[in-house]
C-alpha atoms as a PDB file:
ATOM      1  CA  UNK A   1      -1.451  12.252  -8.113  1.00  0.00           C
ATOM      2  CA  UNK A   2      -0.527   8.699  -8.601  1.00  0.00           C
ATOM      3  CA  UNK A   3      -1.413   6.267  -5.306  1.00  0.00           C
ATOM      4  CA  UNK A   4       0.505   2.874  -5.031  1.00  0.00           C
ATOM      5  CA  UNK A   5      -1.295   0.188  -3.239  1.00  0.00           C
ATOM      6  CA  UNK A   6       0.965  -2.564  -1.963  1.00  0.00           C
ATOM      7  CA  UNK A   7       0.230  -5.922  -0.910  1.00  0.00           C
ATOM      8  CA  UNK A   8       1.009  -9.556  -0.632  1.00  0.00           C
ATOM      9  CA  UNK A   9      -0.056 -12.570   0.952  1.00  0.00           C
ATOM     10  CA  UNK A  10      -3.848 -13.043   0.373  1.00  0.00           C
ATOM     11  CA  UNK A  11      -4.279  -9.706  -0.512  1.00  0.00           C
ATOM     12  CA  UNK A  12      -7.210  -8.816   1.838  1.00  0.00           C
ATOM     13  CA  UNK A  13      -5.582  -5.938   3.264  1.00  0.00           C
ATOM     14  CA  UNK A  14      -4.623  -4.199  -0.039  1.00  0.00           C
ATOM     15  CA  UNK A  15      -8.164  -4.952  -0.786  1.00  0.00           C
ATOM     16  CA  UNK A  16      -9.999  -3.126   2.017  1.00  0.00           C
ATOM     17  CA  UNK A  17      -7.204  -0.525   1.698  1.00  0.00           C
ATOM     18  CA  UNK A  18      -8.399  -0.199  -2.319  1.00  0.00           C
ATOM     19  CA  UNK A  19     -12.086  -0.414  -0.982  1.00  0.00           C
ATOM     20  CA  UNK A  20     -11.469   2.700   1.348  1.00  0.00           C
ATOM     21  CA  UNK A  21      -9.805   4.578  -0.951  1.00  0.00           C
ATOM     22  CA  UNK A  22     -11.820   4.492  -3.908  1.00  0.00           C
ATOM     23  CA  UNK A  23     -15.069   5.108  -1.107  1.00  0.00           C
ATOM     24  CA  UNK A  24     -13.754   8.375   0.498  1.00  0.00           C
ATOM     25  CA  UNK A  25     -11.865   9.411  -3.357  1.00  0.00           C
ATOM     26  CA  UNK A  26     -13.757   7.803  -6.570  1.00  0.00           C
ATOM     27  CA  UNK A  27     -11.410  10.545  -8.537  1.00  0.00           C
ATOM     28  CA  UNK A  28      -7.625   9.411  -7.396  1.00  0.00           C
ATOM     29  CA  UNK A  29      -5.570   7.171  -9.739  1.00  0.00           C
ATOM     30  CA  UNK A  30      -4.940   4.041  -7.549  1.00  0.00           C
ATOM     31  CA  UNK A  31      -1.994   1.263  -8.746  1.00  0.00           C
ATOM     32  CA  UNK A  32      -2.594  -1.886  -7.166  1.00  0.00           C
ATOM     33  CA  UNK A  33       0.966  -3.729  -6.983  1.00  0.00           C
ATOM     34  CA  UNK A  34       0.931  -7.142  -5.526  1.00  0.00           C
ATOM     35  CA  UNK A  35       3.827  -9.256  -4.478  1.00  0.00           C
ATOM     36  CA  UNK A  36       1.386 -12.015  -6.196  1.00  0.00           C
ATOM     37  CA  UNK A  37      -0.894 -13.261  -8.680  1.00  0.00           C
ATOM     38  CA  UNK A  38      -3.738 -13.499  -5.836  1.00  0.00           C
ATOM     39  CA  UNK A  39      -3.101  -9.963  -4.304  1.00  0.00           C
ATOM     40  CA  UNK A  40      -2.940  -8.200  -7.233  1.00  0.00           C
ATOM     41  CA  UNK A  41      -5.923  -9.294  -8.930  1.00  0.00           C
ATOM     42  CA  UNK A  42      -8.107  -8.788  -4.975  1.00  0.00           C
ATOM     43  CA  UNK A  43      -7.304  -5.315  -5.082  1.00  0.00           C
ATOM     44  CA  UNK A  44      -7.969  -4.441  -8.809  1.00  0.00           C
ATOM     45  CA  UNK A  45     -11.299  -6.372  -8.546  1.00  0.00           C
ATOM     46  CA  UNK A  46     -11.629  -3.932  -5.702  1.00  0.00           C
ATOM     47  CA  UNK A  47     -11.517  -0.715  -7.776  1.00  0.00           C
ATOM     48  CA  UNK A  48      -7.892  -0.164  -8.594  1.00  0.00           C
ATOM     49  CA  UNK A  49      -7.042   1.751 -11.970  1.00  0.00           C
ATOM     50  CA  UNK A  50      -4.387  -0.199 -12.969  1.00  0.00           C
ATOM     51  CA  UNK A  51      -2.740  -3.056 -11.448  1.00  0.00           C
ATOM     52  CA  UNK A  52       0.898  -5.249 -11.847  1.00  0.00           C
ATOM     53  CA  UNK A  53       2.623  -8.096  -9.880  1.00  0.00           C
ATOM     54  CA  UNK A  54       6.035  -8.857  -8.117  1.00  0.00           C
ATOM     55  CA  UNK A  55       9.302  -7.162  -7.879  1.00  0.00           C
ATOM     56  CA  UNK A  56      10.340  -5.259 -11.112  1.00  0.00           C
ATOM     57  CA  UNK A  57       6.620  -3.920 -11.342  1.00  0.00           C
ATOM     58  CA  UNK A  58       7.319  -3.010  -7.367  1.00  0.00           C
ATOM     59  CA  UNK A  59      10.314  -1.319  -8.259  1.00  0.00           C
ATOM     60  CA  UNK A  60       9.273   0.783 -11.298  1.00  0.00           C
ATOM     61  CA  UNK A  61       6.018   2.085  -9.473  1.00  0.00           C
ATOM     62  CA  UNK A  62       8.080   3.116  -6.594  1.00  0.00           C
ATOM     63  CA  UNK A  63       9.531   5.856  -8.956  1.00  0.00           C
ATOM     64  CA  UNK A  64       6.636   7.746  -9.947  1.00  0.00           C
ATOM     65  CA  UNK A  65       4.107   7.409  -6.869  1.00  0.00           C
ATOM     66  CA  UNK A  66       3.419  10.306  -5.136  1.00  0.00           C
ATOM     67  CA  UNK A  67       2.256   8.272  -2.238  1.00  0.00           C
ATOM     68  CA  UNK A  68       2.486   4.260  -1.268  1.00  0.00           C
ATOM     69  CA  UNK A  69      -0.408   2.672   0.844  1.00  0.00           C
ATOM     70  CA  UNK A  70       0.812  -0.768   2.323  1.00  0.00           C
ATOM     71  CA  UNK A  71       1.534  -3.146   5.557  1.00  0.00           C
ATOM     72  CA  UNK A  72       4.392  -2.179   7.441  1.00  0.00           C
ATOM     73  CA  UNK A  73       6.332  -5.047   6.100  1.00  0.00           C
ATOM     74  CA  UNK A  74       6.744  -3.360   2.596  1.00  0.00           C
ATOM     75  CA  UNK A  75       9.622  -1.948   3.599  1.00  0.00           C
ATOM     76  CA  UNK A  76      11.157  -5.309   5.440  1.00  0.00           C
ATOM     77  CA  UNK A  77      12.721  -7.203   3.642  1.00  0.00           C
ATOM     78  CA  UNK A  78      11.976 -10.509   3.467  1.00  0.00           C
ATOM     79  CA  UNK A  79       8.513  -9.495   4.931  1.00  0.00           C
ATOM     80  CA  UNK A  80       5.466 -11.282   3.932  1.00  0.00           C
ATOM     81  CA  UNK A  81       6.477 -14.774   4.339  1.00  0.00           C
ATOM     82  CA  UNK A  82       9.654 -13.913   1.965  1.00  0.00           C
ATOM     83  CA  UNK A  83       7.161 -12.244  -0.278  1.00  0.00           C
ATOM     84  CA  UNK A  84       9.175  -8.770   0.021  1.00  0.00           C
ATOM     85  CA  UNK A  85      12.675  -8.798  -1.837  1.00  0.00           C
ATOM     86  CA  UNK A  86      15.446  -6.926  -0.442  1.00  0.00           C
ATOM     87  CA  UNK A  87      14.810  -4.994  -3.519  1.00  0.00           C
ATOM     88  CA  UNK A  88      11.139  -4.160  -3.192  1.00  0.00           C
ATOM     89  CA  UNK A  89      11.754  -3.204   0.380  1.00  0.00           C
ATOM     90  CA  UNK A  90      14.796  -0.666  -0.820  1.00  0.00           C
ATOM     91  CA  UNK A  91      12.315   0.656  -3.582  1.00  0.00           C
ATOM     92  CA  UNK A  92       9.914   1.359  -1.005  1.00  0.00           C
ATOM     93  CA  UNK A  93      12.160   3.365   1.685  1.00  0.00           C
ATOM     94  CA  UNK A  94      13.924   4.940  -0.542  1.00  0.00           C
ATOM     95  CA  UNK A  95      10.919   6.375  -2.779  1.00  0.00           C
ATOM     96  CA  UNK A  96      10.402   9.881  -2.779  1.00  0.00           C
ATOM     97  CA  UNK A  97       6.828   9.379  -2.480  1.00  0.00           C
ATOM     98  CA  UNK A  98       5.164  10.164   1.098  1.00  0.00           C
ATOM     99  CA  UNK A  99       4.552   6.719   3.141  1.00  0.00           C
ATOM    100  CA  UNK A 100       1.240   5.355   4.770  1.00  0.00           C
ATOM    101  CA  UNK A 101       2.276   2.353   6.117  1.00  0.00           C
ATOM    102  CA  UNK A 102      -0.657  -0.068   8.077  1.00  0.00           C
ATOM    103  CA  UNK A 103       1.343  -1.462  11.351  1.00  0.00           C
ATOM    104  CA  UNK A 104       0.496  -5.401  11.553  1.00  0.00           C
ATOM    105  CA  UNK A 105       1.739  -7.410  13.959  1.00  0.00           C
ATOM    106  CA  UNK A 106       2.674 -10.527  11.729  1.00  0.00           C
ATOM    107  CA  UNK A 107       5.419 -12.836   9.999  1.00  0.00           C
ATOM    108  CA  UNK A 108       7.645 -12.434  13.306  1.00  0.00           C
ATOM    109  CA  UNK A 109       7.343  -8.788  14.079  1.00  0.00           C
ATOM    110  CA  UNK A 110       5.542  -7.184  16.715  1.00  0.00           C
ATOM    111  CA  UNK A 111       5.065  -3.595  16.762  1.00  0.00           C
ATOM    112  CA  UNK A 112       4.488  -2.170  20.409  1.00  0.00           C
ATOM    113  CA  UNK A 113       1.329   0.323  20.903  1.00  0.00           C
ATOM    114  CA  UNK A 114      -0.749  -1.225  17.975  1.00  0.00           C
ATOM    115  CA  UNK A 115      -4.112  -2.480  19.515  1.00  0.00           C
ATOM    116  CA  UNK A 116      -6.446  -1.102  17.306  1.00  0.00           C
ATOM    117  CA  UNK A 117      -8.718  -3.686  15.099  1.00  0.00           C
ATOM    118  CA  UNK A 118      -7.653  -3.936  11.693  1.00  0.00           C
ATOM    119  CA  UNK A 119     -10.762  -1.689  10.191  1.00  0.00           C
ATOM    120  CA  UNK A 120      -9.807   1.455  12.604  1.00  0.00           C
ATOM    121  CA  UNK A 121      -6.009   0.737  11.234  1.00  0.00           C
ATOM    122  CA  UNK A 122      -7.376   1.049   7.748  1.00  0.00           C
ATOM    123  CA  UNK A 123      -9.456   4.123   8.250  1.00  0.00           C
ATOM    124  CA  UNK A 124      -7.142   6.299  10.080  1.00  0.00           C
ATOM    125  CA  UNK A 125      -4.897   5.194   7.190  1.00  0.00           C
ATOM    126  CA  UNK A 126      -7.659   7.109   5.058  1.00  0.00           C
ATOM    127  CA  UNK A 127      -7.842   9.790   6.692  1.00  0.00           C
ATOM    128  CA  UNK A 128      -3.762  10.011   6.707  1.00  0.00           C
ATOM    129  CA  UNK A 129      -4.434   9.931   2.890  1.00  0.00           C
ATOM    130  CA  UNK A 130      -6.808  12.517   2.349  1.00  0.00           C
ATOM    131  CA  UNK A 131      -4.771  14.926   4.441  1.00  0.00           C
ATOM    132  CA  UNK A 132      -1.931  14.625   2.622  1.00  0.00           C
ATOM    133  CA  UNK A 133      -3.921  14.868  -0.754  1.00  0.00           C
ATOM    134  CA  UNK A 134      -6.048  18.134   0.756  1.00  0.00           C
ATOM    135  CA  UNK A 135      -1.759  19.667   0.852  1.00  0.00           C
ATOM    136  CA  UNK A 136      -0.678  19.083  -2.127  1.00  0.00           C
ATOM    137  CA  UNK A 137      -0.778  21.554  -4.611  1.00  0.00           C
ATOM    138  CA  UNK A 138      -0.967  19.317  -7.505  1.00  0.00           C
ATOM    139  CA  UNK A 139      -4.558  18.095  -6.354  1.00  0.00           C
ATOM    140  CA  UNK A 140      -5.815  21.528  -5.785  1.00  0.00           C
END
């Protein structure tokens, strides 16, 4: 099972998302892609197994992930400050990968209902994860 971990910005996100991962499943192949230099290089320092940077790395991993891991604004584009291409954001919704996607209410959109501190975000995020792992047959 191959696990994309997307992230931008400063990367802490895709860090602690990396972190948790790695924590509750030391075994799963993680692929940190980061819309930067600084992002990618957080969440492979984190634990990642392999890790690339920006669009056309975006793109490509999209194909073979199983499932992607990122802020809600992977799949806006023009997200992140501009950091998500119109590409990168198509890549992402159209995968045929399964989607856990971390709701932050930044960068000029507000998602209704999402009061819970970042950390909580991240670890029901987890627990997403590992359900959907626990399914597949692959994993079994």
């Amino acid at each position: 099972m191959k696990i994309v971990v997307m992230d931008g910005q400063g990367g802490r996100l895709g860090q602690k998302l990396v972190e948790s991962i790695k924590k509750a499943m030391p075994d799963i192949y993680l692929l940190a892609i980061g819309t930067n230099s600084t992002a990618t290089e957080k969440m492979l320092k984190s634990g990642a197994d392999a890790a690339a940077t920006g669009e056309n790395a975006a793109i490509v991993a999209c194909r073979t992930a199983d499932l992607i891991v990122g802020p809600l604004g992977i799949v806006m584009a023009d997200a992140l400050l501009g950091e998500i291409t119109p590409r990168m954001a198509a890549a992402v919704a159209s995968s045929a990968a399964a989607r856990i996607l971390i709701p932050m209410n930044l960068c000029d959109t507000y998602v209704a209902g999402v009061n819970l501190p970042p950390a909580a975000v991240v670890q029901d995020a987890i627990t997403r994860l590992q359900a959907l792992i626990s399914e597949d047959p692959r994993h079994a």
